[in-house]
C-alpha atoms as a PDB file:
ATOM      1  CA  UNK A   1      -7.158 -36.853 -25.404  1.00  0.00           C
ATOM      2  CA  UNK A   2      -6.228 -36.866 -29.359  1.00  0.00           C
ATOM      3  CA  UNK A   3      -2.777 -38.169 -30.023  1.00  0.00           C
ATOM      4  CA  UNK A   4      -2.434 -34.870 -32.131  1.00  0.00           C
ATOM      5  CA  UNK A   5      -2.513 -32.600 -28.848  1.00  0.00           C
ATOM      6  CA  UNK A   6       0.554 -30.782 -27.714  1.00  0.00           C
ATOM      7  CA  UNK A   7       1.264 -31.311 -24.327  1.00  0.00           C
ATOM      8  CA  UNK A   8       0.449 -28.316 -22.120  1.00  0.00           C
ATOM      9  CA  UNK A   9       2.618 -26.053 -21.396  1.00  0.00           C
ATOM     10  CA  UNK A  10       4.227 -26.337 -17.634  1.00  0.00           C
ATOM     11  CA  UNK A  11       3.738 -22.820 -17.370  1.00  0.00           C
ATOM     12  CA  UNK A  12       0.181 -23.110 -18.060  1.00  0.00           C
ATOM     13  CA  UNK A  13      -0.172 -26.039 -15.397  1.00  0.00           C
ATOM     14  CA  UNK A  14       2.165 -23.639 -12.666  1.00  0.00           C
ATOM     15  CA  UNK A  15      -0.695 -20.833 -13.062  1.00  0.00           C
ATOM     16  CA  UNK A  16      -3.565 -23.164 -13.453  1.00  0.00           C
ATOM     17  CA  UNK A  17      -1.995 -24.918 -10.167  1.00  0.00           C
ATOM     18  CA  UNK A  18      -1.559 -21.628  -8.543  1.00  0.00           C
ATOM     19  CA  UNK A  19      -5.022 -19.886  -9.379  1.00  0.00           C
ATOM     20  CA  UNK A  20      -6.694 -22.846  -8.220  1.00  0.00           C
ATOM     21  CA  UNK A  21      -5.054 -22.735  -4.594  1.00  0.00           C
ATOM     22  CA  UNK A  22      -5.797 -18.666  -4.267  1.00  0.00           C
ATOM     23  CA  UNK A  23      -9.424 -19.648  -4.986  1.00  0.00           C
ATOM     24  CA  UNK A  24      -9.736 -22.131  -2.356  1.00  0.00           C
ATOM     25  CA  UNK A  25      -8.305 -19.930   0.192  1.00  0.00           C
ATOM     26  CA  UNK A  26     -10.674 -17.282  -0.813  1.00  0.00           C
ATOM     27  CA  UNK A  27     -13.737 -19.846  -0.871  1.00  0.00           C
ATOM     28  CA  UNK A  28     -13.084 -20.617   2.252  1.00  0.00           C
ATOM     29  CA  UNK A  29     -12.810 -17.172   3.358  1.00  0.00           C
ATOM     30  CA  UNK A  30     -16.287 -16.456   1.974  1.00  0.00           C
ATOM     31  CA  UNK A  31     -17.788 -19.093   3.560  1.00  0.00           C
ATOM     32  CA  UNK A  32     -16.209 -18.316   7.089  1.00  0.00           C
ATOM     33  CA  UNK A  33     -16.526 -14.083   7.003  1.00  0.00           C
ATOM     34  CA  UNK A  34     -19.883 -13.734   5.501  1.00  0.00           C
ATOM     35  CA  UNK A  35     -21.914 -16.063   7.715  1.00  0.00           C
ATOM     36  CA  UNK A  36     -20.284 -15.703  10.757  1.00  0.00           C
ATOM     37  CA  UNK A  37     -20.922 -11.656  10.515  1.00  0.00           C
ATOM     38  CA  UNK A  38     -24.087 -12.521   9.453  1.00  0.00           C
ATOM     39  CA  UNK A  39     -24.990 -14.270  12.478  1.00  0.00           C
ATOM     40  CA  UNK A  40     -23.067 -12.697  14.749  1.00  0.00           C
ATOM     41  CA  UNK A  41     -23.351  -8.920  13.634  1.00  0.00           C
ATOM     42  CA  UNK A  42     -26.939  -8.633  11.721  1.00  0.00           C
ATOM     43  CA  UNK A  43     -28.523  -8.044  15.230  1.00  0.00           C
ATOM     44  CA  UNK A  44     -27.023  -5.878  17.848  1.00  0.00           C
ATOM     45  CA  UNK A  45     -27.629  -6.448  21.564  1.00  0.00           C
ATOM     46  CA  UNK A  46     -30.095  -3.917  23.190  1.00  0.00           C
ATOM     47  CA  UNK A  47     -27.767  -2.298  25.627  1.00  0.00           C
ATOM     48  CA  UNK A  48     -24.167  -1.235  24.030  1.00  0.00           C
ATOM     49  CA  UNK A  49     -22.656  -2.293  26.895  1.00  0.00           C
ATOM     50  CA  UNK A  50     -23.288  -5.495  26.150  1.00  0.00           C
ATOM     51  CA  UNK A  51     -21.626  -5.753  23.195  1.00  0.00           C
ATOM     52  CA  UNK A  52     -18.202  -8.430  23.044  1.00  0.00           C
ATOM     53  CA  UNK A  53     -15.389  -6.495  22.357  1.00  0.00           C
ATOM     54  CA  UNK A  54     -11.640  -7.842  21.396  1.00  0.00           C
ATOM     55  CA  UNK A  55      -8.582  -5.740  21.101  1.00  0.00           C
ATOM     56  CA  UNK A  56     -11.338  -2.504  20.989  1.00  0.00           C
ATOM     57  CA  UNK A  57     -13.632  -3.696  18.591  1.00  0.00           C
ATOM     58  CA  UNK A  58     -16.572  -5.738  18.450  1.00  0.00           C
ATOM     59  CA  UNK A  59     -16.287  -9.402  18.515  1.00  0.00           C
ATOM     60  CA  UNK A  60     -18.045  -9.961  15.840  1.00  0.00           C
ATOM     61  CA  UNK A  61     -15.766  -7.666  13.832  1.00  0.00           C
ATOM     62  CA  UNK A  62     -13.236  -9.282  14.994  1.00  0.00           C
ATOM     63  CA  UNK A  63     -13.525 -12.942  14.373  1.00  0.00           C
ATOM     64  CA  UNK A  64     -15.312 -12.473  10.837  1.00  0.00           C
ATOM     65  CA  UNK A  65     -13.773  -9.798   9.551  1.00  0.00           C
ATOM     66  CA  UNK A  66     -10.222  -8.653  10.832  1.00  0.00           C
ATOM     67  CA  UNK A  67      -8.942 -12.334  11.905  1.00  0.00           C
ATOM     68  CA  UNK A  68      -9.422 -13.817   8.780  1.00  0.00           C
ATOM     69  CA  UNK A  69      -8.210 -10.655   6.854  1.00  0.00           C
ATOM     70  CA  UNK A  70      -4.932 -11.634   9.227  1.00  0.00           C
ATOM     71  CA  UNK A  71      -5.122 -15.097   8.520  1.00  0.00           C
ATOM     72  CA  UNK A  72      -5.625 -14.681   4.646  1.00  0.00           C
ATOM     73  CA  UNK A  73      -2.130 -12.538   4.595  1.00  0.00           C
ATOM     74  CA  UNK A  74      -0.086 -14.807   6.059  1.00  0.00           C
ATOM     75  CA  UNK A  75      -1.401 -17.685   3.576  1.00  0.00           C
ATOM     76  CA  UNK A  76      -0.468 -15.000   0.906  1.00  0.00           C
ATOM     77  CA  UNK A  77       2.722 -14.342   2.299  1.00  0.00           C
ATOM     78  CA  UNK A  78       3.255 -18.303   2.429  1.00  0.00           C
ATOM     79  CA  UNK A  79       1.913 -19.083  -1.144  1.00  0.00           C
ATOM     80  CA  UNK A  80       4.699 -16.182  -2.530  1.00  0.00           C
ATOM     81  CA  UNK A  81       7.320 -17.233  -0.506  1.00  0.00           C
ATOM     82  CA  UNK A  82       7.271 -21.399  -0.928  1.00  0.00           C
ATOM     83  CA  UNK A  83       4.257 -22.221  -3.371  1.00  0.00           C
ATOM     84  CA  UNK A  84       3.847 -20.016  -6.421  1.00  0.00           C
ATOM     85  CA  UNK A  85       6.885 -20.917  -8.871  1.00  0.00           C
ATOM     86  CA  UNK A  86       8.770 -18.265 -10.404  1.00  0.00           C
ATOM     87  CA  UNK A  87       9.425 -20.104 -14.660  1.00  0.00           C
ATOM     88  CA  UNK A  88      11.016 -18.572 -17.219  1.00  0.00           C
ATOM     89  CA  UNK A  89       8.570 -17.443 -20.340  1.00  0.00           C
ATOM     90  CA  UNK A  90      11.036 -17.150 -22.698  1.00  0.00           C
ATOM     91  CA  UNK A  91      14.138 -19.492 -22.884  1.00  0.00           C
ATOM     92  CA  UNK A  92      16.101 -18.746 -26.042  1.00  0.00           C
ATOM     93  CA  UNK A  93      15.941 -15.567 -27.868  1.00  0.00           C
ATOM     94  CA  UNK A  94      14.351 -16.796 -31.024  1.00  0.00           C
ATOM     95  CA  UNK A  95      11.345 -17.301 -28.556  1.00  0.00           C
ATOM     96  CA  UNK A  96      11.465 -13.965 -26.882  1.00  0.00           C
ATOM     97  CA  UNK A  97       9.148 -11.427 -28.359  1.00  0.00           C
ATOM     98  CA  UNK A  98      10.938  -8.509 -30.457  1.00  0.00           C
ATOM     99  CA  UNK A  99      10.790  -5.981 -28.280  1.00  0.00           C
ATOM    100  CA  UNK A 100      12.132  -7.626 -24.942  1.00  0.00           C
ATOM    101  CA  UNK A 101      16.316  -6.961 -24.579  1.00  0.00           C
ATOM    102  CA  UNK A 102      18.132 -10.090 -23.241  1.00  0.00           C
ATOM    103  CA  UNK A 103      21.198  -8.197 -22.014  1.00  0.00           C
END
């Protein structure tokens, strides 16, 4: 790194921090939910009455699709509440754009 180049902004490394955690938790999403319905729901069994269901829907629907749709909230829920850091953009008013009131 040139000796000439600010340091980043912490606010910058926050989001950059944060965006990178969201992705991995919908990475890994992806690669549950789209093979397991995939191999689970791409062929249907011949008689309907053989067909898994849990809590009134098909299995498959259920463990790639709706469980990690669960799952995937409560991280959310988790990341707001204890991860993602709430920083202040502007702290004096000579750095606060014109039209934002301090009062």
């Amino acid at each position: 790194m040139p000796a000439d180049h600010p340091p980043d902004d912490p606010v910058f490394l926050h989001s950059r921090r944060e965006a990178g955690v969201i992705l991995a938790v919908w990475a890994l999403s992806f690669a549950w939910t789209v093979p397991y319905c995939y191999l689970y729901g791409y062929e249907p069994p011949a008689d309907p009455a053989e067909l898994p269901i849990v809590l009134g829907m098909p299995a498959w629907v259920f463990w790639g699709v709706a469980l990690p749709w669960v799952v995937c909230g409560l991280i959310s829920i988790g990341l707001c509440v204890w991860f993602i850091q709430d920083d202040d953009l502007a702290e004096t008013e000579a750095d606060a754009p014109p039209h934002v009131s301090r009062e």
